[in-house]
PDB file of N, CA and C in Angstrom:
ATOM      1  N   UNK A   1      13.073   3.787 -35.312  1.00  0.00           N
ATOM      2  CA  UNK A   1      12.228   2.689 -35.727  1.00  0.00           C
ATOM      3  C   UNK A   1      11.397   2.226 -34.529  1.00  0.00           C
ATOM      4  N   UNK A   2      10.560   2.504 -34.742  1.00  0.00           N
ATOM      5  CA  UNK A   2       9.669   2.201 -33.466  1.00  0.00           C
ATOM      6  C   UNK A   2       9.066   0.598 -33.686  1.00  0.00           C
ATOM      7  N   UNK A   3       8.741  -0.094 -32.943  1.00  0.00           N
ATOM      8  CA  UNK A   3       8.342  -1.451 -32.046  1.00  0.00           C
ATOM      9  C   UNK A   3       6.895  -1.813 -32.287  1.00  0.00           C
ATOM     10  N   UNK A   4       6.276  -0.809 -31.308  1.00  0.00           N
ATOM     11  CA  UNK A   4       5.087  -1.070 -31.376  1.00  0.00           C
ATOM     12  C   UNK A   4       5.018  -0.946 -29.566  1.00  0.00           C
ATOM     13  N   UNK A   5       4.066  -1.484 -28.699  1.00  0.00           N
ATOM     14  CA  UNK A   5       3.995  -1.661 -27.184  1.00  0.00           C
ATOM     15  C   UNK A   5       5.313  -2.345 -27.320  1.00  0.00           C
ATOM     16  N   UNK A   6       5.682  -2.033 -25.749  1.00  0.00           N
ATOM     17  CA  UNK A   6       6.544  -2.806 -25.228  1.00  0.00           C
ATOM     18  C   UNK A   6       5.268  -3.687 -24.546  1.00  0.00           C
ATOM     19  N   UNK A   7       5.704  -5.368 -24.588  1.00  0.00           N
ATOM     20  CA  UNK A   7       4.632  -6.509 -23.924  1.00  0.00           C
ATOM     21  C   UNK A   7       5.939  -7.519 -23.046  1.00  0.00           C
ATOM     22  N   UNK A   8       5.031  -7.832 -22.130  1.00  0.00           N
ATOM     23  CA  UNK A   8       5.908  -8.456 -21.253  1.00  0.00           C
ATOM     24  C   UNK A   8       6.357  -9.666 -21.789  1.00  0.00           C
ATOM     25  N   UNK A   9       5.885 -10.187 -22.866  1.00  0.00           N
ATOM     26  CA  UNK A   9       7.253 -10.847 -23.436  1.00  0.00           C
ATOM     27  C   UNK A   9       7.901 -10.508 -23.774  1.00  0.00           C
ATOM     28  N   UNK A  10       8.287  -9.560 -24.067  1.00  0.00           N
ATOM     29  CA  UNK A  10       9.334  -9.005 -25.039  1.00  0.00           C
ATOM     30  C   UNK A  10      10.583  -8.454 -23.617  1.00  0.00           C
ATOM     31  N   UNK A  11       9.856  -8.903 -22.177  1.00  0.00           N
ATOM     32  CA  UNK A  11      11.213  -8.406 -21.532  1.00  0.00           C
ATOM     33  C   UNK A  11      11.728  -9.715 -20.699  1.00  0.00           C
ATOM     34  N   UNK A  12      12.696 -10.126 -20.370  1.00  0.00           N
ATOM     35  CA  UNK A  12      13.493 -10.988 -19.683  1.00  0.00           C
ATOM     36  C   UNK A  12      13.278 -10.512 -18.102  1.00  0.00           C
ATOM     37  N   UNK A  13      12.395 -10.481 -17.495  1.00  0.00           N
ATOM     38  CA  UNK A  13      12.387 -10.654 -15.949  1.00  0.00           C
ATOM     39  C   UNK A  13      11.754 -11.064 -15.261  1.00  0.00           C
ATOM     40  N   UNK A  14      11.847 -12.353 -14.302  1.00  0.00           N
ATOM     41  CA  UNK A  14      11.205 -12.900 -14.093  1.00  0.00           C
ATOM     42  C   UNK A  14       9.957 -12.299 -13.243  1.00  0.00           C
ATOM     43  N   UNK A  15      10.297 -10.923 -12.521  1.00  0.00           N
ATOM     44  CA  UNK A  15       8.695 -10.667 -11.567  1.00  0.00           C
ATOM     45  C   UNK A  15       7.897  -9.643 -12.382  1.00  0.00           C
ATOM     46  N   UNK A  16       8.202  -9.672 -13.997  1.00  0.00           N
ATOM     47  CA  UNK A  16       7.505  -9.069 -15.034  1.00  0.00           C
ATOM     48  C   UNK A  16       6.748 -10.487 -15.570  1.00  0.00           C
ATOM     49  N   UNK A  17       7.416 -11.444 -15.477  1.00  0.00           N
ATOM     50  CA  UNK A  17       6.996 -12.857 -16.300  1.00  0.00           C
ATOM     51  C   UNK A  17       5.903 -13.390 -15.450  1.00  0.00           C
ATOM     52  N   UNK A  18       6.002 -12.985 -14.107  1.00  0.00           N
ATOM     53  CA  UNK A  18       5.490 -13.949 -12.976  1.00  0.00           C
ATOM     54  C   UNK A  18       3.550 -12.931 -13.570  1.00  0.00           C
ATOM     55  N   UNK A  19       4.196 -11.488 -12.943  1.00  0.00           N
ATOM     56  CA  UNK A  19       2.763 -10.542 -13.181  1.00  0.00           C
ATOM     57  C   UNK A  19       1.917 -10.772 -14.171  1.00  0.00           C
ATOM     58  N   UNK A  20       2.574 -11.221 -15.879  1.00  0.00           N
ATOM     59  CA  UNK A  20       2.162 -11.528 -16.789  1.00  0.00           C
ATOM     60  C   UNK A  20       0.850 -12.855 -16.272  1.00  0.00           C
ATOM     61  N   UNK A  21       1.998 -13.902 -15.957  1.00  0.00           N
ATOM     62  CA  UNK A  21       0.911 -14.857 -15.652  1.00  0.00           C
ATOM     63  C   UNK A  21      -0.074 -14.964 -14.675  1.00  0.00           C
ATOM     64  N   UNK A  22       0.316 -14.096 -14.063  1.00  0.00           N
ATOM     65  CA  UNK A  22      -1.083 -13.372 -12.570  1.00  0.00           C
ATOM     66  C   UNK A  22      -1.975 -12.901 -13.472  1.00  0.00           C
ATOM     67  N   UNK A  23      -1.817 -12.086 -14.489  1.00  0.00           N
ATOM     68  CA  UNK A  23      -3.102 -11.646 -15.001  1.00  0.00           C
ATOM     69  C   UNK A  23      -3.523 -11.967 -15.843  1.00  0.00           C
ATOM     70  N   UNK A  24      -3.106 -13.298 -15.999  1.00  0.00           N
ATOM     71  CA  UNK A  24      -3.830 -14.315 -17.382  1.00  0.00           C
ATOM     72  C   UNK A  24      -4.565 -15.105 -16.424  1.00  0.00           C
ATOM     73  N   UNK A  25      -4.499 -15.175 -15.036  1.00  0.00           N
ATOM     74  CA  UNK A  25      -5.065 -16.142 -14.582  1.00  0.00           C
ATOM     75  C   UNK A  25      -6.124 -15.474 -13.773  1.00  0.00           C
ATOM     76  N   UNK A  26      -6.378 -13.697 -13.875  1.00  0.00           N
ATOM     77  CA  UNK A  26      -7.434 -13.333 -12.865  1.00  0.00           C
ATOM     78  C   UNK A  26      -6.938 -12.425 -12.267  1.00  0.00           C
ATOM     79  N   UNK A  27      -5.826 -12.269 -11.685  1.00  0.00           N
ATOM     80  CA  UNK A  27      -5.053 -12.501 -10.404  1.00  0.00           C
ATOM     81  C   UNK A  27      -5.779 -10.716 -10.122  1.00  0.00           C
ATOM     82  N   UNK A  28      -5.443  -9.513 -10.815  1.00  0.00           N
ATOM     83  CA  UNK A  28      -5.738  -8.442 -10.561  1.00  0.00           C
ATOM     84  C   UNK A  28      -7.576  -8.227 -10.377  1.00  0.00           C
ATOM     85  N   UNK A  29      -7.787  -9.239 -10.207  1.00  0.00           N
ATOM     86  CA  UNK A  29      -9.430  -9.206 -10.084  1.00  0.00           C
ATOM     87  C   UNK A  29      -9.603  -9.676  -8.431  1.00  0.00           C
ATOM     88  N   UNK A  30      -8.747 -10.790  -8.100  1.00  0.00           N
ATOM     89  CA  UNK A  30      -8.622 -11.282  -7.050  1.00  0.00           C
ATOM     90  C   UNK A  30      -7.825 -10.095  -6.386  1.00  0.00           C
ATOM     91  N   UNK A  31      -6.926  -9.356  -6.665  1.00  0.00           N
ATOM     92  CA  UNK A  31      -6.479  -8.279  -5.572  1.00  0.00           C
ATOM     93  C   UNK A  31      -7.201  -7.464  -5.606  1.00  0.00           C
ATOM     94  N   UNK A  32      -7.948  -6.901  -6.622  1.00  0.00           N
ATOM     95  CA  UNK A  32      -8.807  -5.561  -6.297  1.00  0.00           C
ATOM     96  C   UNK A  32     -10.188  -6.151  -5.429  1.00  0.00           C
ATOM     97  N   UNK A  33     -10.413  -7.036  -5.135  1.00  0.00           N
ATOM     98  CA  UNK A  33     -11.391  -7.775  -4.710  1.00  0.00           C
ATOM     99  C   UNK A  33     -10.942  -7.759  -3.033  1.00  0.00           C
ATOM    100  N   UNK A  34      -9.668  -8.184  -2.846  1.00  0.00           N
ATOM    101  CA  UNK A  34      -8.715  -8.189  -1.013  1.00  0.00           C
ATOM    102  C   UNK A  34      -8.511  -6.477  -0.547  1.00  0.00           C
ATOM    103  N   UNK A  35      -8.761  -5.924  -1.944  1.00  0.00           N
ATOM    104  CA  UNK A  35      -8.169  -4.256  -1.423  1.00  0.00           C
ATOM    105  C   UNK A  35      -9.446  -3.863  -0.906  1.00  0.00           C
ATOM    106  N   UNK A  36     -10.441  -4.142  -2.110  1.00  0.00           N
ATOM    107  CA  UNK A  36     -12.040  -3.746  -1.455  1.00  0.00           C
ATOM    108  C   UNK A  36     -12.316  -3.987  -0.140  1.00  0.00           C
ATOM    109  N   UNK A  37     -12.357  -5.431   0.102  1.00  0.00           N
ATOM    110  CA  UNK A  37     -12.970  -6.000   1.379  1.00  0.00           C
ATOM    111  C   UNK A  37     -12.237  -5.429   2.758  1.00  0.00           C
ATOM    112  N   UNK A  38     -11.194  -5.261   1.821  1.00  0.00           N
ATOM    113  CA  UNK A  38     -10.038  -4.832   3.461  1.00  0.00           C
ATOM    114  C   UNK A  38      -9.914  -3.252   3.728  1.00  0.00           C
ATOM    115  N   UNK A  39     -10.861  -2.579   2.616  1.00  0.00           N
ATOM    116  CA  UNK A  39     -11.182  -0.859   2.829  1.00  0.00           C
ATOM    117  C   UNK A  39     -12.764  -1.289   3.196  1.00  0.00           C
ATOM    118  N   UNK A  40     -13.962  -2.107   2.708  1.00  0.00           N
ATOM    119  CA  UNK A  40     -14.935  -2.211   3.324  1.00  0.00           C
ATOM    120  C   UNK A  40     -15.233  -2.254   4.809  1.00  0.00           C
ATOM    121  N   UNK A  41     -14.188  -3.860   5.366  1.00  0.00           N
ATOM    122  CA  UNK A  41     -14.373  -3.845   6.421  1.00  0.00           C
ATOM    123  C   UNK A  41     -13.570  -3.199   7.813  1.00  0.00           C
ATOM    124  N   UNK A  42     -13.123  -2.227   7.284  1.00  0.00           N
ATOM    125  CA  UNK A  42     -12.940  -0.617   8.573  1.00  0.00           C
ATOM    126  C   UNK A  42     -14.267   0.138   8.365  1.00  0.00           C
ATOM    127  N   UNK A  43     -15.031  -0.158   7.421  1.00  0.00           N
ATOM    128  CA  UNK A  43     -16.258   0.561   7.518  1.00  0.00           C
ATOM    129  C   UNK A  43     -17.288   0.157   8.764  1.00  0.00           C
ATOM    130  N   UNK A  44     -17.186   0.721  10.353  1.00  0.00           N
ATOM    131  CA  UNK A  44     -17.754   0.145  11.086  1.00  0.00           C
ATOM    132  C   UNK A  44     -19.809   0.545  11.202  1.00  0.00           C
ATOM    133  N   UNK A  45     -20.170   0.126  11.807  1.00  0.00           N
ATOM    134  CA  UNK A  45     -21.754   0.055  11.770  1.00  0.00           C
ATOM    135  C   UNK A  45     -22.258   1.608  12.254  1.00  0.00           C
ATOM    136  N   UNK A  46     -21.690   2.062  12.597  1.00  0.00           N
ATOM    137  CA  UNK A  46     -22.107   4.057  13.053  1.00  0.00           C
ATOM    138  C   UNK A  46     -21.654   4.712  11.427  1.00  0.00           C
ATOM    139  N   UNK A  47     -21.320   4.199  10.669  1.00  0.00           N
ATOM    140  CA  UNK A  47     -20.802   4.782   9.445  1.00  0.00           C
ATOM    141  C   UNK A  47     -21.409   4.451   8.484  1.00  0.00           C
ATOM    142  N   UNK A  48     -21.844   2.927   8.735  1.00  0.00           N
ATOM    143  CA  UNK A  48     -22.320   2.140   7.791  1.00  0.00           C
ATOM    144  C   UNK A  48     -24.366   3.061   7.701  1.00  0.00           C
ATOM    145  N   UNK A  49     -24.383   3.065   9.164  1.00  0.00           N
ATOM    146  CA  UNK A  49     -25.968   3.727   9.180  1.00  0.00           C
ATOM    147  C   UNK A  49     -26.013   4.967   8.906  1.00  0.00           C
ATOM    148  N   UNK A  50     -24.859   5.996   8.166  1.00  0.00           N
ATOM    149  CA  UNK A  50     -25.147   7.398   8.057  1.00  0.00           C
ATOM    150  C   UNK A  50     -24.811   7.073   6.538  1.00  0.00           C
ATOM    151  N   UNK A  51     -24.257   5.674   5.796  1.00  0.00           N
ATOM    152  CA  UNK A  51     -24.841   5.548   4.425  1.00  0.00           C
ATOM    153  C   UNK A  51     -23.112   5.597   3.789  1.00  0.00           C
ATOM    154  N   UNK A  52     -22.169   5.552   4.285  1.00  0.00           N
ATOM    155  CA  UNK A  52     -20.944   5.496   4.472  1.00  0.00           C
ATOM    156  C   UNK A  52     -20.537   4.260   3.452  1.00  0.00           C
ATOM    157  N   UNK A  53     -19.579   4.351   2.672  1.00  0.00           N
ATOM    158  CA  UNK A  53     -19.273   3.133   1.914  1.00  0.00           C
ATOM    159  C   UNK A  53     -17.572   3.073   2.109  1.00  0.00           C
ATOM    160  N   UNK A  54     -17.183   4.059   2.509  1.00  0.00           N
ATOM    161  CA  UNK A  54     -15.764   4.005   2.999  1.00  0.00           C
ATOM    162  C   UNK A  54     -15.231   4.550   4.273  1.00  0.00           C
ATOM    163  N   UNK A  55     -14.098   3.932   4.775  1.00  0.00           N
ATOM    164  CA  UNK A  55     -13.530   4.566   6.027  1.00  0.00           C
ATOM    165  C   UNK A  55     -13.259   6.023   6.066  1.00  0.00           C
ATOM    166  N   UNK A  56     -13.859   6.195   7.067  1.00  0.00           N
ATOM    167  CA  UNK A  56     -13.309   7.561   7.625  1.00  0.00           C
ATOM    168  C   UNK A  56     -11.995   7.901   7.191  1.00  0.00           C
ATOM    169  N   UNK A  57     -12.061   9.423   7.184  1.00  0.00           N
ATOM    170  CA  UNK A  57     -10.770  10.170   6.597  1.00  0.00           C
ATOM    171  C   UNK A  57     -10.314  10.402   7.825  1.00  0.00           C
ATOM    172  N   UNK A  58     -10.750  10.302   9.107  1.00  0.00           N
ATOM    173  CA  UNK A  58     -10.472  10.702  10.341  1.00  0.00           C
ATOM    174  C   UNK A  58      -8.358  10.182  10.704  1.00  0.00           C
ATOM    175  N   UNK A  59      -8.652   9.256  10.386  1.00  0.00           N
ATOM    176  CA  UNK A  59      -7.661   8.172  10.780  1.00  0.00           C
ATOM    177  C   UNK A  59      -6.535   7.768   9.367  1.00  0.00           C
ATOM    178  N   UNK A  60      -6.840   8.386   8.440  1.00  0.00           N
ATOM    179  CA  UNK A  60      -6.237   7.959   7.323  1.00  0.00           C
ATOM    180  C   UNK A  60      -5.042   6.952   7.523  1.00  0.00           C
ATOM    181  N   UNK A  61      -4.199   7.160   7.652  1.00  0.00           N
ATOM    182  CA  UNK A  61      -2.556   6.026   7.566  1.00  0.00           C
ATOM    183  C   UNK A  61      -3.453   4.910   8.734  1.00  0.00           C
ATOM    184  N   UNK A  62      -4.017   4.873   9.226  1.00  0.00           N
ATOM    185  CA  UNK A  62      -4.127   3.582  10.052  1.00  0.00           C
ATOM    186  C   UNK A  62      -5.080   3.083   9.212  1.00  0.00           C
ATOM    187  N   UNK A  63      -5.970   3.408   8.145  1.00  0.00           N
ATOM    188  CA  UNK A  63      -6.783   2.877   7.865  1.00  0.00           C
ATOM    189  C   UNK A  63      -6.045   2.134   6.300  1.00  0.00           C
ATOM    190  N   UNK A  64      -5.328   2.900   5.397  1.00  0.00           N
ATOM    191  CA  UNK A  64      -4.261   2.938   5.125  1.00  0.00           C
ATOM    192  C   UNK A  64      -3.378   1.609   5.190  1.00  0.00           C
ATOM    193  N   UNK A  65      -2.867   1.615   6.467  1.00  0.00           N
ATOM    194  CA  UNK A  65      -2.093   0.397   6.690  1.00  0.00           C
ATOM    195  C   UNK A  65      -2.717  -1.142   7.147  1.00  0.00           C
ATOM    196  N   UNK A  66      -3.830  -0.948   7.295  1.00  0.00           N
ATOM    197  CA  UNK A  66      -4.578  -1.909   7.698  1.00  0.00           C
ATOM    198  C   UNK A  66      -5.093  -2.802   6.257  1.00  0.00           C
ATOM    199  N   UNK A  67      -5.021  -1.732   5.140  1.00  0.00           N
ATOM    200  CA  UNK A  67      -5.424  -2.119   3.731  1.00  0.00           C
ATOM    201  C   UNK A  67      -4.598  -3.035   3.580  1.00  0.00           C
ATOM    202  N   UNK A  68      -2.972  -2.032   2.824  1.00  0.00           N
ATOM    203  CA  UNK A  68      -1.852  -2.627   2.738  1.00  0.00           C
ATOM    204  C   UNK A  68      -1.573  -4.217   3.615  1.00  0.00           C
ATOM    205  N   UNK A  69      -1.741  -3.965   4.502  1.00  0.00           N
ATOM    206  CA  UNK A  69      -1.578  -5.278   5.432  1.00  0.00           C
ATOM    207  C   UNK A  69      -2.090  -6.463   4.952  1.00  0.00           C
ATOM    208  N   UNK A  70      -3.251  -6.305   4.594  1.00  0.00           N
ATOM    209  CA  UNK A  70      -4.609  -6.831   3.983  1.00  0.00           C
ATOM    210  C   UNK A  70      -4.209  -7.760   2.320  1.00  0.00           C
ATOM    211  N   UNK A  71      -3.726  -6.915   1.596  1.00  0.00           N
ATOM    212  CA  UNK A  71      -3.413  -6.979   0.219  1.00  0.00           C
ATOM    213  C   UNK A  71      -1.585  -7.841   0.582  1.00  0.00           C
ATOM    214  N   UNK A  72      -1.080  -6.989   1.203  1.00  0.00           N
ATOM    215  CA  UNK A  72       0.472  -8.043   0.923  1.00  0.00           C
ATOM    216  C   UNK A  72       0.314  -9.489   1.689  1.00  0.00           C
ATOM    217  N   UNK A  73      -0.783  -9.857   3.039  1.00  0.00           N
ATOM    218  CA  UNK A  73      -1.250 -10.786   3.241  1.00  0.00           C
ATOM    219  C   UNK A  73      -1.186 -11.857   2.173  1.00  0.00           C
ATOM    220  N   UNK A  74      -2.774 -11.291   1.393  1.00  0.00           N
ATOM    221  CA  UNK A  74      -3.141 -12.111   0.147  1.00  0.00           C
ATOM    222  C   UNK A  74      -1.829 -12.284  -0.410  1.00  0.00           C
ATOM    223  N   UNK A  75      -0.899 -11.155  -0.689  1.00  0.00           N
ATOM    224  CA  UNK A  75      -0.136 -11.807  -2.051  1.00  0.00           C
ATOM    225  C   UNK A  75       1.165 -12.882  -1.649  1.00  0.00           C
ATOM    226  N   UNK A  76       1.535 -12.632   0.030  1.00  0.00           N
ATOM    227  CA  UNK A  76       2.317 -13.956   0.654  1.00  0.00           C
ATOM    228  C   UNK A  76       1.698 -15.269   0.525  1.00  0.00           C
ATOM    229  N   UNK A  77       0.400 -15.180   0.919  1.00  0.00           N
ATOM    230  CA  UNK A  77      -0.612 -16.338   0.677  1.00  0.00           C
ATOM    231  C   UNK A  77      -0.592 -16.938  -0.705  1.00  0.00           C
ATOM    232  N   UNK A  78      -0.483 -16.237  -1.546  1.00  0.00           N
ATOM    233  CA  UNK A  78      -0.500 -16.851  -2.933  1.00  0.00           C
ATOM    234  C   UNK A  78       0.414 -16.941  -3.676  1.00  0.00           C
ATOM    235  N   UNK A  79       1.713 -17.010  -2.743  1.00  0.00           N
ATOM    236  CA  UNK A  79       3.326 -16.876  -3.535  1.00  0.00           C
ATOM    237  C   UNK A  79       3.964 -15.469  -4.552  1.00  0.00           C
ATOM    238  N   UNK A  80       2.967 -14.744  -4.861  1.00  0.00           N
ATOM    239  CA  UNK A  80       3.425 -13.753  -5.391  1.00  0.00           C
ATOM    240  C   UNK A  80       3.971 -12.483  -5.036  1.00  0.00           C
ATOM    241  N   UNK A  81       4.441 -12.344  -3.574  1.00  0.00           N
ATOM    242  CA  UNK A  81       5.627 -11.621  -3.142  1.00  0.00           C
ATOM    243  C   UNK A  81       6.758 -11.938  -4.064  1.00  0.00           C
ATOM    244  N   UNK A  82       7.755 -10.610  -3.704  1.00  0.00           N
ATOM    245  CA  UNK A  82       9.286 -10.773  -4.654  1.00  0.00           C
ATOM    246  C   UNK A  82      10.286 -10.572  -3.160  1.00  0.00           C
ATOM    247  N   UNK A  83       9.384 -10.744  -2.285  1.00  0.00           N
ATOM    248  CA  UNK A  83      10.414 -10.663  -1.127  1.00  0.00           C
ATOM    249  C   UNK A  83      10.149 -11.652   0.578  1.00  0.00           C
ATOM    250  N   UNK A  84      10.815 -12.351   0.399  1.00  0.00           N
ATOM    251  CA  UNK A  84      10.747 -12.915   1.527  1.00  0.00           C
ATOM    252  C   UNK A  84       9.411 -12.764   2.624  1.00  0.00           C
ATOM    253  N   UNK A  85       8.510 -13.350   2.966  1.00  0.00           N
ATOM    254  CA  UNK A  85       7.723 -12.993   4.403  1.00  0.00           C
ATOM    255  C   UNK A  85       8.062 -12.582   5.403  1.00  0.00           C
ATOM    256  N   UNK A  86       7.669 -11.396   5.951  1.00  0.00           N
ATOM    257  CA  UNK A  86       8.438 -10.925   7.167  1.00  0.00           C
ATOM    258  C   UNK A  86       7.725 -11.449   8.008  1.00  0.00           C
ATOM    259  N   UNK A  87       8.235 -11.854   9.307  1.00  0.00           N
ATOM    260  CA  UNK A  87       6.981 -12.357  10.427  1.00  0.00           C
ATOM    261  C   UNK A  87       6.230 -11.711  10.985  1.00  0.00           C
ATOM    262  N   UNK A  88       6.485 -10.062  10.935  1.00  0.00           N
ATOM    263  CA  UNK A  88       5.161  -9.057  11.170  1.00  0.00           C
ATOM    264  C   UNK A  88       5.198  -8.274   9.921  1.00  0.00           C
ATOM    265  N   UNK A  89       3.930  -8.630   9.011  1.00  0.00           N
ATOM    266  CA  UNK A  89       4.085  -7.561   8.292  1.00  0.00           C
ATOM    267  C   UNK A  89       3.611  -6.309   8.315  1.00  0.00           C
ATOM    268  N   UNK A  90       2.736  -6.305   8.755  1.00  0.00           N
ATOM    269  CA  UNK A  90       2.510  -4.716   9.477  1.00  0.00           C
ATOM    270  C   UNK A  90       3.103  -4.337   9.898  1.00  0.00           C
ATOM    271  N   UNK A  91       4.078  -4.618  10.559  1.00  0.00           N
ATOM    272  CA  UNK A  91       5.256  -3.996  10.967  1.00  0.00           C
ATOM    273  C   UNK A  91       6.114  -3.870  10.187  1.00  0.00           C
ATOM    274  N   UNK A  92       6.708  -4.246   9.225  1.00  0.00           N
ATOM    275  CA  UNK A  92       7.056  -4.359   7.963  1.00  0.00           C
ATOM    276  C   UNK A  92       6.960  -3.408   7.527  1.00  0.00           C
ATOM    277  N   UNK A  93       5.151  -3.373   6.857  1.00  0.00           N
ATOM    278  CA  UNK A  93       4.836  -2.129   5.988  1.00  0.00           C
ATOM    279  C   UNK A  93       4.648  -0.944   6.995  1.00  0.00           C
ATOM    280  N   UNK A  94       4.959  -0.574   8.023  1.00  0.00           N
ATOM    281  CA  UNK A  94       5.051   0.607   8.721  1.00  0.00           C
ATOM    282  C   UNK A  94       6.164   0.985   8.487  1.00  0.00           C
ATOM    283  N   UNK A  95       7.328  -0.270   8.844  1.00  0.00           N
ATOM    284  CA  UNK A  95       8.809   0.098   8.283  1.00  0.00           C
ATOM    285  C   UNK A  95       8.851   0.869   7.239  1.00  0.00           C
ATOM    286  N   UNK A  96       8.156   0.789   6.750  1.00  0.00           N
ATOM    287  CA  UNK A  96       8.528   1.359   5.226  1.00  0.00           C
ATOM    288  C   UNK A  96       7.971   2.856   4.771  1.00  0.00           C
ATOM    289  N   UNK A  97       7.079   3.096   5.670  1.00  0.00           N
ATOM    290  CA  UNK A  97       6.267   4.668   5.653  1.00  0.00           C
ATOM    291  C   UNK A  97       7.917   5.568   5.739  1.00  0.00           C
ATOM    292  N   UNK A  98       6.846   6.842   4.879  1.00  0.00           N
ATOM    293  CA  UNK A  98       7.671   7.997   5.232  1.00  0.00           C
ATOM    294  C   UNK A  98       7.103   8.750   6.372  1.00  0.00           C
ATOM    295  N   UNK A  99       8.164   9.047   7.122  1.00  0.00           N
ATOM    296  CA  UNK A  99       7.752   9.681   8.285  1.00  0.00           C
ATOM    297  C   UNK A  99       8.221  11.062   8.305  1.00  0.00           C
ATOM    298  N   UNK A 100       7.618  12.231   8.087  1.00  0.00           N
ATOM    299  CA  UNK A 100       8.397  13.182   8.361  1.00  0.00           C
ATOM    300  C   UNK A 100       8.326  13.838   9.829  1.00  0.00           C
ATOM    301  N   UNK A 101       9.801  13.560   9.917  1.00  0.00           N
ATOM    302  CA  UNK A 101      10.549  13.620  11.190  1.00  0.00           C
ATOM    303  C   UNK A 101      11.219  14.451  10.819  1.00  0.00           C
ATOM    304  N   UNK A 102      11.964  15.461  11.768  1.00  0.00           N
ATOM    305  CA  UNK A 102      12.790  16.213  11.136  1.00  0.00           C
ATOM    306  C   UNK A 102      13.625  17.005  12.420  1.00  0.00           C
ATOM    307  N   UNK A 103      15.342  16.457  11.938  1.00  0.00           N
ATOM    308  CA  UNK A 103      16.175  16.875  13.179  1.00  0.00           C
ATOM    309  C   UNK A 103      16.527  18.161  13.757  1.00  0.00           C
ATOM    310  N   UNK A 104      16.766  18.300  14.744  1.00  0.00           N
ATOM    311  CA  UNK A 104      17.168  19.691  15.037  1.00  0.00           C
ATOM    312  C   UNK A 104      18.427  19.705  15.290  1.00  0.00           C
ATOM    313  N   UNK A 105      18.833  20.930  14.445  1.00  0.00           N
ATOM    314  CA  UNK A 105      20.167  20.909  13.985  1.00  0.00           C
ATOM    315  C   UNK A 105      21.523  22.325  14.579  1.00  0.00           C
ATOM    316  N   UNK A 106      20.320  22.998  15.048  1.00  0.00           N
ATOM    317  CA  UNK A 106      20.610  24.268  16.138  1.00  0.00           C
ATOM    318  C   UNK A 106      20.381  24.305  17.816  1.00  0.00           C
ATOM    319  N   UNK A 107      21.347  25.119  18.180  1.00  0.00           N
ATOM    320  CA  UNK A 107      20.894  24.523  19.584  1.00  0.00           C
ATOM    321  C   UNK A 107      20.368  26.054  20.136  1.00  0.00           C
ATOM    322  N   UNK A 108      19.470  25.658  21.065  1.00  0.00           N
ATOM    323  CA  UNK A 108      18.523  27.354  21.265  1.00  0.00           C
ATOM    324  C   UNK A 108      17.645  27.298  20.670  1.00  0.00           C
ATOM    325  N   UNK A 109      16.807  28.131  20.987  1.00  0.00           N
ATOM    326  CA  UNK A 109      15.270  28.677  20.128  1.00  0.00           C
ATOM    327  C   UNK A 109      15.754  29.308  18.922  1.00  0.00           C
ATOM    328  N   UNK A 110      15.049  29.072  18.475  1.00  0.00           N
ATOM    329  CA  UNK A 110      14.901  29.581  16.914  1.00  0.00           C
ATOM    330  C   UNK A 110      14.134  30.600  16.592  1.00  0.00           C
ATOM    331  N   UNK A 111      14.303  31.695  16.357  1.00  0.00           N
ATOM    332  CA  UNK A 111      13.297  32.707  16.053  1.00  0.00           C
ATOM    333  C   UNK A 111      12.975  32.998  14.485  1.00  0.00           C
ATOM    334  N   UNK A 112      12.299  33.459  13.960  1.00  0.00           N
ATOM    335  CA  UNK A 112      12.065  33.904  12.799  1.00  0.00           C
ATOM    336  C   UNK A 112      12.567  35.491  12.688  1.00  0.00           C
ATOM    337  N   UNK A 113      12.923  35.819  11.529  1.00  0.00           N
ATOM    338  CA  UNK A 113      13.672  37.704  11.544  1.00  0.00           C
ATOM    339  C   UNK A 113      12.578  38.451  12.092  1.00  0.00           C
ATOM    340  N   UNK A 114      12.613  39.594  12.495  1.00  0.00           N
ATOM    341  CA  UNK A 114      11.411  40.666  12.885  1.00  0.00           C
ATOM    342  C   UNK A 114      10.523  40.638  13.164  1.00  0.00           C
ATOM    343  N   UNK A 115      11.236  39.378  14.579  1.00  0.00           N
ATOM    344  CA  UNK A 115       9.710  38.605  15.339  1.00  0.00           C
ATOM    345  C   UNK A 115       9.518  39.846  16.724  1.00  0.00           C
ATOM    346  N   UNK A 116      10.299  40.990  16.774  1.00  0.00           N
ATOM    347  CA  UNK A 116      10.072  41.187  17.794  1.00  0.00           C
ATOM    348  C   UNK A 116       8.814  42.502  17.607  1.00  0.00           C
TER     349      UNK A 116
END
């Protein structure tokens, strides 16, 4: 027997209830608006004069995290985090990257078969 949509009334949680009322009030207009400005302005003036409307791919994750930074800013600013303010959040959201790192687990060089 099917329902119909699932709608966020129909679920009991409050940071489903909270989102609901963020976007009765705008709210995803106002973040895509902090994501823009905060990918616009890495757009510096040597980029801007070759007609450039976005950051360089040069640098990606820094440009990247500078967004992010940008956007969870706004959403501490406006109470709609689900998690505490960290006192650096850029540091924060770096915490949180995947880094591939990767241990070494042999000791010696490593060769590949019928490297010689």
């Amino acid at each position: 027997m099917s329902r119909g949509p699932l709608l966020f009334k129909d679920i009991d949680t409050p940071g489903l209830t909270s989102l609901e009322t963020y976007r009765k009030g705008g709210g995803y207009e106002a973040v895509a608006a902090t994501l823009g400005k905060a990918s616009a302005d890495q757009v510096g003036p040597i980029l801007r004069e070759k007609g450039m409307l976005f950051p360089s791919q040069a640098n990606i994750l820094e440009t990247e995290v500078t967004t992010a930074t940008r956007v969870a800013e706004f959403m501490f600013d406006k109470g709609l985090a689900q998690v505490e303010r960290p006192r650096d959040i850029r540091g924060w959201i770096e915490g949180q990257l995947y880094k591939p790192e990767y241990s070494t687990y042999l000791e010696g060089e490593v060769r590949a078969p019928h490297a010689d």
